[in-house]
Protein backbone atom coordinates (compact mmCIF):
# COMPACT_ATOMS: atom_id res chain seq x y z
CA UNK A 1 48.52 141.66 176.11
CA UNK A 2 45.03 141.88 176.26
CA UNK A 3 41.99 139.93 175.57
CA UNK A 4 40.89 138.95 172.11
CA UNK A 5 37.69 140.29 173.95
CA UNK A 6 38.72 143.60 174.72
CA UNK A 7 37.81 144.95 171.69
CA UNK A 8 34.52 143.39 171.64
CA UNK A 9 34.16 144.73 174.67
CA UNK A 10 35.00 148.14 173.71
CA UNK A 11 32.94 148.21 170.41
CA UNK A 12 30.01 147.20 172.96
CA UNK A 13 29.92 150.13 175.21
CA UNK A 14 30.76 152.66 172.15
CA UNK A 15 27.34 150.93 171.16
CA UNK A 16 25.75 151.61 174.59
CA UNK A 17 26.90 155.18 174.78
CA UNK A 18 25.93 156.26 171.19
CA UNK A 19 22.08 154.78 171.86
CA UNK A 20 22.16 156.38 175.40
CA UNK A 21 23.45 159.63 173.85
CA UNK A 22 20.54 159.32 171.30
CA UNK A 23 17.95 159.02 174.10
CA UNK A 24 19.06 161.92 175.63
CA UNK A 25 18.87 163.90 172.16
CA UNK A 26 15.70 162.62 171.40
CA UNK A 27 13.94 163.24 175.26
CA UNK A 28 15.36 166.78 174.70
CA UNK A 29 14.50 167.65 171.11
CA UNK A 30 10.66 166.68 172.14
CA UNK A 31 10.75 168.74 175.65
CA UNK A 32 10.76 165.71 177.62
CA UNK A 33 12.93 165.95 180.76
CA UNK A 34 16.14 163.50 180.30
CA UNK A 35 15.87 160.03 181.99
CA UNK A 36 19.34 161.01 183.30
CA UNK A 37 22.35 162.95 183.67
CA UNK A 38 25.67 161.63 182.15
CA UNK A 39 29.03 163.29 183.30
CA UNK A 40 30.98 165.56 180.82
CA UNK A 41 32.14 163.79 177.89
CA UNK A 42 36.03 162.66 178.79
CA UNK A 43 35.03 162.57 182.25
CA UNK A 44 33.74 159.18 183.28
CA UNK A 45 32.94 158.47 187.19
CA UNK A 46 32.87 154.78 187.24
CA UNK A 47 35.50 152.78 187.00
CA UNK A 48 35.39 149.58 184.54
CA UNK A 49 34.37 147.42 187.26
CA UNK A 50 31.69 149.74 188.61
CA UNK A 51 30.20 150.23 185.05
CA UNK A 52 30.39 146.39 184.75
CA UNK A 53 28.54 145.98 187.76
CA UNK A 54 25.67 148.64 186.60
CA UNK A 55 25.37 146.83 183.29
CA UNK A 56 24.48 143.04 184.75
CA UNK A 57 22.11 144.80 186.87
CA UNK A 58 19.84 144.92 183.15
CA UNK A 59 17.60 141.75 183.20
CA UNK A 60 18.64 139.53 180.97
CA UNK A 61 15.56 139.85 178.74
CA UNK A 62 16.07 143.29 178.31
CA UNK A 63 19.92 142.82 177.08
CA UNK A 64 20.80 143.94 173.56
């Protein structure tokens, strides 16, 4: 069974990827160059624990 906050976890980075999404709309619909380049959609190349990692790497006064 899994955590009670697994879904709280998973609501989270469906919030993180929608706003990162956005910035990448936005950079491009004003002819800026994007700050980065995602993989394909459905084709993540971190696993959980790597994309864990990159996330606590964000000071903490910069956390959403």
């Amino acid at each position: 069974m899994l955590s009670p906050d697994a879904e709280l976890l998973k609501r989270e980075v469906t919030a993180i990827r929608t706003a990162y999404t956005a910035d990448l709309r936005a950079a491009r619909a004003t002819g800026k160059p994007p700050h980065s380049c995602p993989p394909e959609t459905g084709k993540p190349k971190l696993t959980p624990k790597q994309m864990l990692a990159e996330l606590e790497k964000i000071p903490p006064a910069k956390r959403g």
